[in-house]
N, C-alpha and C. Protein backbone atom coordinates (compact mmCIF):
# COMPACT_ATOMS: atom_id res chain seq x y z
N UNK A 1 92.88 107.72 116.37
CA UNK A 1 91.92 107.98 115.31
C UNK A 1 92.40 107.34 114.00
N UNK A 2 91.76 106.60 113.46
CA UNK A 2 91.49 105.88 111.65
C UNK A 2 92.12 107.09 111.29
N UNK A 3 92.55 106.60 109.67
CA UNK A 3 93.09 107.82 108.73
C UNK A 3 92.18 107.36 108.00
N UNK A 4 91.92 106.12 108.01
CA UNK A 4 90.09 105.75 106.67
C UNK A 4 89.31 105.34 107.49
N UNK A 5 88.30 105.56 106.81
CA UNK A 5 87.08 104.89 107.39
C UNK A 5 86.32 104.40 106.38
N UNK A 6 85.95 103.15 106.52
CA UNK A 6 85.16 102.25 106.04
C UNK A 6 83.61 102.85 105.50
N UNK A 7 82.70 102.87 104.10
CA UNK A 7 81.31 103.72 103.53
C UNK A 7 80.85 102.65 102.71
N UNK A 8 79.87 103.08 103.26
CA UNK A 8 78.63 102.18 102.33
C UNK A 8 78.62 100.63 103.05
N UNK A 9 78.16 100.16 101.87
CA UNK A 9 77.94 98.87 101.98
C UNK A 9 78.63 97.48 101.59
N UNK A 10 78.83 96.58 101.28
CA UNK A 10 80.36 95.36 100.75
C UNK A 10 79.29 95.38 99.53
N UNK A 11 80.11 95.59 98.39
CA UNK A 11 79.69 94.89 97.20
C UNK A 11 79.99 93.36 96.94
N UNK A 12 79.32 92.41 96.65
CA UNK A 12 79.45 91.22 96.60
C UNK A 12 80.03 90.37 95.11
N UNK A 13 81.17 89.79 95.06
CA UNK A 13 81.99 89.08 93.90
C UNK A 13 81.93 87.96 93.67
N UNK A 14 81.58 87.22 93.00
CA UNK A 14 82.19 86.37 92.74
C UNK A 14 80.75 84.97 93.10
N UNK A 15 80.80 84.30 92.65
CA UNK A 15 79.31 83.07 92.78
C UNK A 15 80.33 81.80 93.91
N UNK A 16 79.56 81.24 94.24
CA UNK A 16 79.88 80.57 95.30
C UNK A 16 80.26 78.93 94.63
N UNK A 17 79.91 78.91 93.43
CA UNK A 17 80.66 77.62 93.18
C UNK A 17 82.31 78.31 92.26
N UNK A 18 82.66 79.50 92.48
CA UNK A 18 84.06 80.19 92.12
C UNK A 18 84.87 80.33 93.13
N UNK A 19 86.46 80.18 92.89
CA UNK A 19 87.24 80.01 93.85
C UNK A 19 86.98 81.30 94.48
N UNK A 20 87.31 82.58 93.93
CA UNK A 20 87.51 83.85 93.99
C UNK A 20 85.80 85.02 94.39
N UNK A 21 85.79 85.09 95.80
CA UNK A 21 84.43 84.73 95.97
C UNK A 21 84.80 86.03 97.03
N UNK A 22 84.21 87.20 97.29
CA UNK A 22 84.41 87.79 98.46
C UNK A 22 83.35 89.15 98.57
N UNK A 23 84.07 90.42 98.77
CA UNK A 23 83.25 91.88 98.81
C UNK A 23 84.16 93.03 98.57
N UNK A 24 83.60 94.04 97.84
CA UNK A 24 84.74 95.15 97.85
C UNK A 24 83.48 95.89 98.60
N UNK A 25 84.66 96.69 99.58
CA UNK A 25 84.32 98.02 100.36
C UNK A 25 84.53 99.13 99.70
N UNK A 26 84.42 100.25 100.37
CA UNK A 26 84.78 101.95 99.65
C UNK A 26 85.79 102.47 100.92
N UNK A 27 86.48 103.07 100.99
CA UNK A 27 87.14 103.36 102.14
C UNK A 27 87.74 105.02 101.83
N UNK A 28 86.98 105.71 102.74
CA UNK A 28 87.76 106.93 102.20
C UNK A 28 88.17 108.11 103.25
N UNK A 29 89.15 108.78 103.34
CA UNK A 29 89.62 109.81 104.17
C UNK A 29 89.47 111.21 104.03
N UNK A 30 89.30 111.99 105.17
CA UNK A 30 89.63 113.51 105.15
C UNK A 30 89.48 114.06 103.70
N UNK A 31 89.10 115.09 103.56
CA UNK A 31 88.63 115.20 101.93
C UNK A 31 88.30 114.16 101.04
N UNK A 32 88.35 114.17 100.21
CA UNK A 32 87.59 113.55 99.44
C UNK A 32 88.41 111.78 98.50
N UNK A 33 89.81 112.01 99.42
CA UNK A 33 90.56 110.77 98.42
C UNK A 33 89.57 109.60 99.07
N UNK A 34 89.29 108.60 97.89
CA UNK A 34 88.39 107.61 98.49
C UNK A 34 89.56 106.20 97.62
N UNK A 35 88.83 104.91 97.80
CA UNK A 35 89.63 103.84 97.45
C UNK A 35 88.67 102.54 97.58
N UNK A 36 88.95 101.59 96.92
CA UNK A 36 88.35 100.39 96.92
C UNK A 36 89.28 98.97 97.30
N UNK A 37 88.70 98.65 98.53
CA UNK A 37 89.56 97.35 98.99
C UNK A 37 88.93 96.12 98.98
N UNK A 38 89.28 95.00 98.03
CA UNK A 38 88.99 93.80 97.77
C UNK A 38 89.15 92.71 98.87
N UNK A 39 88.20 92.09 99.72
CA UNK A 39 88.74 90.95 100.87
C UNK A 39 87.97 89.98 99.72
N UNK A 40 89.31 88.76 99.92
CA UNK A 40 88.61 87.80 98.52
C UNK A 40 89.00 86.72 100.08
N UNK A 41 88.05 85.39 99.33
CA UNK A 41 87.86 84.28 100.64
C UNK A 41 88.40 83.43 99.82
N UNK A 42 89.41 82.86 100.03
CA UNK A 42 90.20 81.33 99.67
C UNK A 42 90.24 80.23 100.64
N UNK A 43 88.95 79.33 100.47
CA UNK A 43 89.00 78.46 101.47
C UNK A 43 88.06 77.07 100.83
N UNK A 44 88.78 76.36 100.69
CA UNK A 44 88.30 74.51 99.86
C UNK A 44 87.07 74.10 100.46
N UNK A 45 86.03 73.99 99.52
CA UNK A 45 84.77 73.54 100.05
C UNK A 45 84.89 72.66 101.19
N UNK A 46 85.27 71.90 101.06
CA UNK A 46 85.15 70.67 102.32
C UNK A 46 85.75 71.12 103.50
N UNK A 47 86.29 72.50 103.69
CA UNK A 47 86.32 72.95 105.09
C UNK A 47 85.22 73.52 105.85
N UNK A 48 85.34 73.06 107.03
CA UNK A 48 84.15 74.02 107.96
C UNK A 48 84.23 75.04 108.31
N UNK A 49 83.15 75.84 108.84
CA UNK A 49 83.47 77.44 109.58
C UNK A 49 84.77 77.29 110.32
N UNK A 50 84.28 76.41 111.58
CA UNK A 50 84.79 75.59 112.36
C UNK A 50 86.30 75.63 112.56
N UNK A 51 86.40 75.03 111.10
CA UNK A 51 88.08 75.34 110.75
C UNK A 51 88.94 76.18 110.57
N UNK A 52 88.59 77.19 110.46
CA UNK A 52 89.33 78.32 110.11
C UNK A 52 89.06 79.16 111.63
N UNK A 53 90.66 79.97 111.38
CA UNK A 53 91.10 80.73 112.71
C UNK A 53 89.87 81.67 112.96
N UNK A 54 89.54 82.13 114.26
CA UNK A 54 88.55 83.20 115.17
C UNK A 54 88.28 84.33 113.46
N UNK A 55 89.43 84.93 113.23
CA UNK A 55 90.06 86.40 112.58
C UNK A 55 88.98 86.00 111.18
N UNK A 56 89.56 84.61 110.19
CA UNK A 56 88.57 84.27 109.33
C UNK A 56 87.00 84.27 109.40
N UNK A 57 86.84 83.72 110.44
CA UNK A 57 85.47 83.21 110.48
C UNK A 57 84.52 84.45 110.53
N UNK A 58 85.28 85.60 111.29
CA UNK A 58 85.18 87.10 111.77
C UNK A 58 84.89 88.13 110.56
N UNK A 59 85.69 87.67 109.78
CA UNK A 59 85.77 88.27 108.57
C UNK A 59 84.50 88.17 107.39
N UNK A 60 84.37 86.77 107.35
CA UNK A 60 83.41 86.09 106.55
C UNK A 60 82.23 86.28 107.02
N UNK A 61 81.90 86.27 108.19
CA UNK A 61 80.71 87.03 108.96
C UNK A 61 80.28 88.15 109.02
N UNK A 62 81.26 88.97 108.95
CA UNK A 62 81.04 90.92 108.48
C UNK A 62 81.00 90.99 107.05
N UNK A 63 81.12 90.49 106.00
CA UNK A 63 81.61 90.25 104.81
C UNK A 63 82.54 91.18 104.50
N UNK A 64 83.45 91.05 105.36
CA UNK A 64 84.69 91.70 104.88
C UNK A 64 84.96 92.45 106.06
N UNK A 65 84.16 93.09 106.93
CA UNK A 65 84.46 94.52 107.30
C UNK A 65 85.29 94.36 108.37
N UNK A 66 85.27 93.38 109.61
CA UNK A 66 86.38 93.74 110.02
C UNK A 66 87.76 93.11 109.55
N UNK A 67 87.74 92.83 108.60
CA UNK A 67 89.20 92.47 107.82
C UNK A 67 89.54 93.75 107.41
N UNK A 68 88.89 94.49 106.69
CA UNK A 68 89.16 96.04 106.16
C UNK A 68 89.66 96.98 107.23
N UNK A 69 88.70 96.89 108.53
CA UNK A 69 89.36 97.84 109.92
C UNK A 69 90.22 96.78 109.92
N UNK A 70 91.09 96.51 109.89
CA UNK A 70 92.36 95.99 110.55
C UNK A 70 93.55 96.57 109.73
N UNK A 71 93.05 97.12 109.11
CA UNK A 71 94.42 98.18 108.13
C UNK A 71 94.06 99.69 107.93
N UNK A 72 92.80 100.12 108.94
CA UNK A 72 92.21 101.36 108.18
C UNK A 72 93.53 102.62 108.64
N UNK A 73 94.11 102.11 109.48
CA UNK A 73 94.90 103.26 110.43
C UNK A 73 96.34 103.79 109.74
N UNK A 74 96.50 102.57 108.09
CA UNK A 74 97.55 102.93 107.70
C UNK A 74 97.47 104.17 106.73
N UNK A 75 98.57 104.28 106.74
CA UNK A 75 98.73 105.72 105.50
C UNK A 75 98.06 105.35 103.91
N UNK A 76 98.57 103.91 103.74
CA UNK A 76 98.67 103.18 102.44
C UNK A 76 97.76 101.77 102.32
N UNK A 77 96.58 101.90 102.81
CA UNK A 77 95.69 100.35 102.99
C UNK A 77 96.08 99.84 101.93
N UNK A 78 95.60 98.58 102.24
CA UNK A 78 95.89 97.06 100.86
C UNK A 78 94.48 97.57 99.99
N UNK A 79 94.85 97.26 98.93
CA UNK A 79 94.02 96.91 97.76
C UNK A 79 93.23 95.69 97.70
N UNK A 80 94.08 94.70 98.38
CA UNK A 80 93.41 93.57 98.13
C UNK A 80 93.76 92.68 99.59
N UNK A 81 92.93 91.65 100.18
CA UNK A 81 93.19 90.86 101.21
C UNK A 81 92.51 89.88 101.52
N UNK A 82 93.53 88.97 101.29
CA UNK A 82 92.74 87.22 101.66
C UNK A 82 92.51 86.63 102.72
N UNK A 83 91.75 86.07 102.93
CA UNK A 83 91.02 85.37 104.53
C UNK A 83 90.97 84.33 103.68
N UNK A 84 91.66 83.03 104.29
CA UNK A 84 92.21 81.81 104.35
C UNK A 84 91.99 81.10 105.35
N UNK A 85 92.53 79.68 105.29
CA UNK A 85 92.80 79.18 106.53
C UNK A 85 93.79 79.47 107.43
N UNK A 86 95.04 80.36 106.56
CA UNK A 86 96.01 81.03 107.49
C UNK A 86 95.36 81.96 108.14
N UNK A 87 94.43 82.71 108.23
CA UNK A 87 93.81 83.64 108.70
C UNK A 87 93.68 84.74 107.51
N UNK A 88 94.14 86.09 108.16
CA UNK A 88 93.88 87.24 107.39
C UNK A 88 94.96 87.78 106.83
N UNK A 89 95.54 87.94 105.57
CA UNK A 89 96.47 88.11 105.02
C UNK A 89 96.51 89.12 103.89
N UNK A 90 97.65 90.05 103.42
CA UNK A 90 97.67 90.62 101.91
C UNK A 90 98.34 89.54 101.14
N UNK A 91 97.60 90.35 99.84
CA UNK A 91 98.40 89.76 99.03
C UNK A 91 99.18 91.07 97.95
């Protein structure tokens, strides 16, 4: 069983000719502690979907969400997490 779970809907950041371009989620547990996790997309126009690993492309397609389940189970989720061409990463 998750210790968070993922609410609502991805709020959307950032304009598409800006590097810093992604969605914040709401993520909140068992009573009422809730939290906001930033997946920001760092990836150079002239790349394709194509190019980037399964995990990215995955990410950018949910706008965010399953990048967010991939940490919901910790005690301490990230605040913030980049989908790159390395794939899915904190920062």
């Amino acid at each position: 069983m998750r210790k968070w779970n993922r609410t609502g809907v991805a709020a959307t950041f950032g304009e598409a000719a800006e590097r810093n371009v992604g969605w914040t989620w709401e993520i909140k547990r068992a009573g009422f502690e809730a939290r906001y996790v930033r997946v920001e997309v760092e990836i150079a126009r002239s790349l394709r979907a194509t190019d980037l690993p399964e995990e990215a492309r995955h990410a950018i397609r949910s706008r965010g969400a399953t990048a967010v389940d991939l940490f919901l189970d910790r005690e301490d989720p990230p605040q913030r997490i980049v989908v790159s061409t390395l794939g899915i990463r904190l920062s």
